[in-house]
C-alpha atoms as a PDB file:
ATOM      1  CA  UNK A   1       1.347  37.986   4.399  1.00  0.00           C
ATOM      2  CA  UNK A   2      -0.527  39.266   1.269  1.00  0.00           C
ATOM      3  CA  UNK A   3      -0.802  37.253  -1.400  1.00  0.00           C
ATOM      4  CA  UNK A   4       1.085  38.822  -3.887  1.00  0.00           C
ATOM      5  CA  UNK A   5       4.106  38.239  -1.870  1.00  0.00           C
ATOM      6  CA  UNK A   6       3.936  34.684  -0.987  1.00  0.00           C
ATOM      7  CA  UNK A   7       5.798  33.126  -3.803  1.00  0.00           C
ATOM      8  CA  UNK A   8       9.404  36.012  -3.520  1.00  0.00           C
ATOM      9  CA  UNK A   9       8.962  35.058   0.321  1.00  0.00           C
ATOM     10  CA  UNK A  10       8.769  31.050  -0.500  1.00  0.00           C
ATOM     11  CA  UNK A  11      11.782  31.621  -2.573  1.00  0.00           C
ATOM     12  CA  UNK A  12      13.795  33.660   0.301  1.00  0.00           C
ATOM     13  CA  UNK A  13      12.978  31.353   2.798  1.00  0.00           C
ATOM     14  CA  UNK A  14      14.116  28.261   0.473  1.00  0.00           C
ATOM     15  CA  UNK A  15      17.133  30.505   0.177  1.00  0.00           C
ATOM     16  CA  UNK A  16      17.540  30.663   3.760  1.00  0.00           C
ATOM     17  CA  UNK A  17      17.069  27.486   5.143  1.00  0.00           C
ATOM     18  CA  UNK A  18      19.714  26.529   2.361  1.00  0.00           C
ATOM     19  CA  UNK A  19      22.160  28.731   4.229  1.00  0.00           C
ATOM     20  CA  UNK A  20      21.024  27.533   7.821  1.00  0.00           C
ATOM     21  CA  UNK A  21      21.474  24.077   6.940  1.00  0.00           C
ATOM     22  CA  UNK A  22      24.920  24.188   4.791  1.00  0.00           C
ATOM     23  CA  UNK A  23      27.233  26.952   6.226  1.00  0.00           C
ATOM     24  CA  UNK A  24      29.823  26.819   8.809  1.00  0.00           C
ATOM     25  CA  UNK A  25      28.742  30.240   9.734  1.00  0.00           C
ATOM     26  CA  UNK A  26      25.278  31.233   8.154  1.00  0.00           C
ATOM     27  CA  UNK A  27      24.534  34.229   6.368  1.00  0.00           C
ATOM     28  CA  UNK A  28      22.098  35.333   4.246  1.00  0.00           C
ATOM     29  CA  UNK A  29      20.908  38.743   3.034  1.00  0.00           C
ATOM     30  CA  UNK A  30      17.052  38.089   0.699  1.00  0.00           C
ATOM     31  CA  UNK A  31      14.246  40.611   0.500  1.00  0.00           C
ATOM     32  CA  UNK A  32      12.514  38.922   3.422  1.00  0.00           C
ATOM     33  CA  UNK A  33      15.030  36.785   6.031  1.00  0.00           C
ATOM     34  CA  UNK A  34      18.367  38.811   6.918  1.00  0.00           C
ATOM     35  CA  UNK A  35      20.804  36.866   9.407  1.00  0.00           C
ATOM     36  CA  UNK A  36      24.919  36.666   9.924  1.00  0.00           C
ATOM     37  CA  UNK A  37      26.842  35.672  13.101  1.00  0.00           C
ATOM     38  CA  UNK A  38      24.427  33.226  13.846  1.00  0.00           C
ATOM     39  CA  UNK A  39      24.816  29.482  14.793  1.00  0.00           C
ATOM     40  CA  UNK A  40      21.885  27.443  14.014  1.00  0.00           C
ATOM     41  CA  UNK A  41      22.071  23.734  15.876  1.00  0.00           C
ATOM     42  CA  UNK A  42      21.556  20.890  15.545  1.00  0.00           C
ATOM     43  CA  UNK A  43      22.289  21.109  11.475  1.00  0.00           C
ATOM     44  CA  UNK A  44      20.489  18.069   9.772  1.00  0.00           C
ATOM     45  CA  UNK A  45      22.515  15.098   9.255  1.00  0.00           C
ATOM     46  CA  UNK A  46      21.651  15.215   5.559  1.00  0.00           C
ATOM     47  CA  UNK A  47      24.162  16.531   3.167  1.00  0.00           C
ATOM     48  CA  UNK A  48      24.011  19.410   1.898  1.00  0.00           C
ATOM     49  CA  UNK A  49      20.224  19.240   3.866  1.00  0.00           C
ATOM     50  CA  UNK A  50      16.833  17.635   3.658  1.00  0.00           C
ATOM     51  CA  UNK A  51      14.944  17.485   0.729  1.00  0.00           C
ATOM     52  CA  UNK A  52      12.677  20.683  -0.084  1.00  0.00           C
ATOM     53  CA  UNK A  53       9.355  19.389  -1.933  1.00  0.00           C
ATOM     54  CA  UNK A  54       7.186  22.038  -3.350  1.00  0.00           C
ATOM     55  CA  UNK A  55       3.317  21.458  -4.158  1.00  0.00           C
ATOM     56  CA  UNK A  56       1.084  23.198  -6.395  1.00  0.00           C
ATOM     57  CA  UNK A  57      -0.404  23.902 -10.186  1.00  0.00           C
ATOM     58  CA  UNK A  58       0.424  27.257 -10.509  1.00  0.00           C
ATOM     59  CA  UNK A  59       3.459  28.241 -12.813  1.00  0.00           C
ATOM     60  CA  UNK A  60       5.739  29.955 -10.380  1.00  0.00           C
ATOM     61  CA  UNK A  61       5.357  26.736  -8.241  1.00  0.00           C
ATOM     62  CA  UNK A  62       6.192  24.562 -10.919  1.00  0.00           C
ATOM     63  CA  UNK A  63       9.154  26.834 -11.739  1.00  0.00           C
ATOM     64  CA  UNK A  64       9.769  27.001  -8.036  1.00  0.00           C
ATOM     65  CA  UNK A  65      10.381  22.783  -8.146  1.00  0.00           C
ATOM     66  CA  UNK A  66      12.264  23.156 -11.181  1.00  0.00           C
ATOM     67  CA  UNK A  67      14.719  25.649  -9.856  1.00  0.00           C
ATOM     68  CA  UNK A  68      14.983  25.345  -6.443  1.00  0.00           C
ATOM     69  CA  UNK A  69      13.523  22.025  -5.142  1.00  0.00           C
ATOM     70  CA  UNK A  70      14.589  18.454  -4.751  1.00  0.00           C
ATOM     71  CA  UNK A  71      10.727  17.218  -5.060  1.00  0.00           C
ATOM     72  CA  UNK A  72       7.482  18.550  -6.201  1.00  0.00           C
ATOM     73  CA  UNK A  73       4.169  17.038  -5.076  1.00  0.00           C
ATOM     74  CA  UNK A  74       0.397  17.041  -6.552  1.00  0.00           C
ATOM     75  CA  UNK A  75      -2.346  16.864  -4.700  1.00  0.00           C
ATOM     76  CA  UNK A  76      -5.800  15.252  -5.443  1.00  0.00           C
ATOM     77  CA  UNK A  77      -5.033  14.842  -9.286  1.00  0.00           C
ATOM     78  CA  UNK A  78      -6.175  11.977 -11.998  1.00  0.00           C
ATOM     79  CA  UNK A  79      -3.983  11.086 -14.720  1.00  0.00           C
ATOM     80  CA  UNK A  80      -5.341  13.500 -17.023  1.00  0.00           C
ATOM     81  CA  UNK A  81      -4.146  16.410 -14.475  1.00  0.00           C
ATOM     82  CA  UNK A  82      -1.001  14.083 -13.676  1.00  0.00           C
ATOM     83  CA  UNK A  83      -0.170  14.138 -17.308  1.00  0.00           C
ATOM     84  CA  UNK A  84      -1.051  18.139 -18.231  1.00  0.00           C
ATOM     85  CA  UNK A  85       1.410  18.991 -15.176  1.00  0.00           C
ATOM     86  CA  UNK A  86       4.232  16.547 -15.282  1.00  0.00           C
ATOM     87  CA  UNK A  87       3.815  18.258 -19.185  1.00  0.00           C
ATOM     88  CA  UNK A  88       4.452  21.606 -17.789  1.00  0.00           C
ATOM     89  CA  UNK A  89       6.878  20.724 -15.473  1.00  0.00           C
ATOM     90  CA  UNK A  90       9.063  19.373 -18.229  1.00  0.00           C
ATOM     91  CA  UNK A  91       8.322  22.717 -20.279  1.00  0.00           C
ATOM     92  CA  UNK A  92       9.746  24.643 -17.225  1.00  0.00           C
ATOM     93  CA  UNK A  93      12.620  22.596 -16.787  1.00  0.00           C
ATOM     94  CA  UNK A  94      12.881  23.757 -21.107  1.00  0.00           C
ATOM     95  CA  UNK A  95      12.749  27.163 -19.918  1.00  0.00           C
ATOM     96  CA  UNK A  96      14.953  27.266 -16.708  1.00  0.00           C
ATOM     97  CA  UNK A  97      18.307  26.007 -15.689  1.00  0.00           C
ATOM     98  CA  UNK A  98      18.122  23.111 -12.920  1.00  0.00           C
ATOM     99  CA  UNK A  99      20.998  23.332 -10.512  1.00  0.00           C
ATOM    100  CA  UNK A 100      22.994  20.030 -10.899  1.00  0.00           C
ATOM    101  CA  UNK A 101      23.289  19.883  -7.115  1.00  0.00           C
ATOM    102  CA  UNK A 102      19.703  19.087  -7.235  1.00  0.00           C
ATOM    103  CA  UNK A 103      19.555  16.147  -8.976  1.00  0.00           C
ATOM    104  CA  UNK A 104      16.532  14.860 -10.903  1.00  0.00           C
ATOM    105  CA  UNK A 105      13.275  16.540  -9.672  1.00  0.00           C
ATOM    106  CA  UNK A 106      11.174  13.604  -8.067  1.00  0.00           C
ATOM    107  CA  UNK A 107       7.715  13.472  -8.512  1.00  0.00           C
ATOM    108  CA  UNK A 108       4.959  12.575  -6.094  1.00  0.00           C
ATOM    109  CA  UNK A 109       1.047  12.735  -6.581  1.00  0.00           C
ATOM    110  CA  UNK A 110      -1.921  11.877  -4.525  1.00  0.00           C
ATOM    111  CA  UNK A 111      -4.161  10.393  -7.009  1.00  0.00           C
ATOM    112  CA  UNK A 112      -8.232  10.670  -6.915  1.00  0.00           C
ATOM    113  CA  UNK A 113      -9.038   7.125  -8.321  1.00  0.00           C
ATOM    114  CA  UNK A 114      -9.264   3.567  -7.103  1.00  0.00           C
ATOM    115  CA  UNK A 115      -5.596   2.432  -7.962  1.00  0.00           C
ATOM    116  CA  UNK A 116      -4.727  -1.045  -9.848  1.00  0.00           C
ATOM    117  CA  UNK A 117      -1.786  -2.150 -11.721  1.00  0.00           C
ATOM    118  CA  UNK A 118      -2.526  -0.519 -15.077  1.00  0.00           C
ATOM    119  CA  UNK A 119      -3.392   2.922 -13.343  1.00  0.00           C
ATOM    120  CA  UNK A 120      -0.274   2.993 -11.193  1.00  0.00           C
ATOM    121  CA  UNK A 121       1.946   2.031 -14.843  1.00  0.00           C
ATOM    122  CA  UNK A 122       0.186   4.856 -16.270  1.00  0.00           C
ATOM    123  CA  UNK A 123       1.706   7.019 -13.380  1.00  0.00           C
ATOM    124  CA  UNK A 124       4.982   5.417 -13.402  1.00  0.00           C
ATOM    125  CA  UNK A 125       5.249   6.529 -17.048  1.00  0.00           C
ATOM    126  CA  UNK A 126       4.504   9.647 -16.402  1.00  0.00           C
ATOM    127  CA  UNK A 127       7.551   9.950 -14.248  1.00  0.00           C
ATOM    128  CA  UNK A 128       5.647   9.928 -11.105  1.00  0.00           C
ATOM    129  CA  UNK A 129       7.994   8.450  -8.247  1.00  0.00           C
ATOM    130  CA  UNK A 130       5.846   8.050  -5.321  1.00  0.00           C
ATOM    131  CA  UNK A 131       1.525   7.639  -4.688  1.00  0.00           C
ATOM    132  CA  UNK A 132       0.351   8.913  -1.575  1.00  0.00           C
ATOM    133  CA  UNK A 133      -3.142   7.335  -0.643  1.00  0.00           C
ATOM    134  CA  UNK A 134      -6.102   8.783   0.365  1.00  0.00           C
ATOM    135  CA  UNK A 135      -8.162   6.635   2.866  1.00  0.00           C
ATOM    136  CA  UNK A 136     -11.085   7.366   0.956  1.00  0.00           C
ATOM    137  CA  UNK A 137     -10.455   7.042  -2.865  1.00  0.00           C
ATOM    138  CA  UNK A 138     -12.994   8.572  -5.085  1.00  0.00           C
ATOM    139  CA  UNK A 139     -14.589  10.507  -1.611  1.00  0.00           C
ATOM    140  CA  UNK A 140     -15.899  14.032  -3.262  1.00  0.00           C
ATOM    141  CA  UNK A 141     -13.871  17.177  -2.842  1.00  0.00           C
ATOM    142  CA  UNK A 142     -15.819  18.383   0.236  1.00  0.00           C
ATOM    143  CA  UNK A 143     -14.898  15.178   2.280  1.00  0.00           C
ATOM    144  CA  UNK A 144     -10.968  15.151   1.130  1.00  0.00           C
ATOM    145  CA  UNK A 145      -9.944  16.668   4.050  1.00  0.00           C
ATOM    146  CA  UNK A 146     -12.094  15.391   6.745  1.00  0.00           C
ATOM    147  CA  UNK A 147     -10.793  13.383   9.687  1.00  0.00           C
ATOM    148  CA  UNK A 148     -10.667   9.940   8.871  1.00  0.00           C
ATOM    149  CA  UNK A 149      -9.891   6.736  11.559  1.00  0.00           C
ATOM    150  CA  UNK A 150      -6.827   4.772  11.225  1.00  0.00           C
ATOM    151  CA  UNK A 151      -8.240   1.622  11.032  1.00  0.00           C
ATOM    152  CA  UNK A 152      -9.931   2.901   7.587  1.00  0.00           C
ATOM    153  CA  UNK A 153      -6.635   4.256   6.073  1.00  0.00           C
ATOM    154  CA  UNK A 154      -4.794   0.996   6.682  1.00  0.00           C
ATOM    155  CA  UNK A 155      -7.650  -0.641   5.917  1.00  0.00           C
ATOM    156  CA  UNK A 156      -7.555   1.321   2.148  1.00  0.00           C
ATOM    157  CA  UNK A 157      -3.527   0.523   2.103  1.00  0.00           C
ATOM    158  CA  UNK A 158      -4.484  -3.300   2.590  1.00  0.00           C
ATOM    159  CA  UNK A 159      -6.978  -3.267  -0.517  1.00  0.00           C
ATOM    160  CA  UNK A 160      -5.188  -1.657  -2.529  1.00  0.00           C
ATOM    161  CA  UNK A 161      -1.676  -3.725  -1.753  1.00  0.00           C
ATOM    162  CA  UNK A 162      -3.896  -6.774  -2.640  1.00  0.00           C
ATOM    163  CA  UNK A 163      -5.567  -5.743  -5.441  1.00  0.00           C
ATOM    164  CA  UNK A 164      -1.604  -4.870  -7.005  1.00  0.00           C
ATOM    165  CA  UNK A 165      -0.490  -8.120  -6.178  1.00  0.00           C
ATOM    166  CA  UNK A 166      -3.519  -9.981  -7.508  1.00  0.00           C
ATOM    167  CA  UNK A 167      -3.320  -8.030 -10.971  1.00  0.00           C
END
């Protein structure tokens, strides 16, 4: 897929799976996914489906939550990214009209830091809904996405759970 098309063809298939999941008989005619007289099964048992969460920094992603998603995510920020996004996701929401049938646009970030009380306020002010943890807090960029053994990410869940509840 070349890259100048990726974002129309996120938006099409958004567009799509929309009509898989919520029409009797789906249809749908975008620049990218054409179907009718189709019967897609099992439909989700979520009305009107599951959520759609987008993730990403760029503005046609952050439009792309604002416009079309239930959920946007960020990955591998601090609060100083946290804040300069959640900024420009409000500035986008200025610019373009949320669907009601969306609801309010939920907000989840992975954050880089060791995580205590005061940190995870700072989030929560920010309008951040949900942390994700990384088994390895503060682990450089070059080791984010390495393997990592289970007993190591629950042991990271278990410090940081304590270290909330003792603050």
């Amino acid at each position: 897929v070349p890259m100048t098309e990726r974002g129309a063809r996120t938006d099409d298939y958004i567009r799509a799976l929309r009509a898989l999941w919520s029409m009797d008989s789906p249809r749908y005619h975008g620049q990218f996914v054409s179907f009718e007289d189709i019967q897609a099964y099992p439909r989700p048992v979520q009305r009107p489906g599951p959520p759609i969460v987008v993730g990403g920094e760029a503005p046609a992603v952050l439009r792309r939550a604002v416009t079309m998603a239930e959920g946007w995510y960020g990955f591998g920020l601090d609060l100083a990214e946290t804040r300069q996004l959640t900024d420009a996701l409000r500035q986008k929401g200025n610019e373009h009209e949320r669907p009601p049938e969306l609801g309010r646009l939920e907000l989840t970030v992975t954050p880089m830091e060791k995580l205590d009380r005061a940190t995870v306020e700072q989030y929560a002010e920010l309008g951040v809904d949900r942390l994700v943890l990384l088994p390895q807090p503060g682990a450089p960029r070059s080791q984010r996405h390495a393997p990592v053994a289970a007993d190591r990410i629950m042991r990271n869940i278990d410090e940081v759970a304590r270290d909330l509840i003792e603050t």
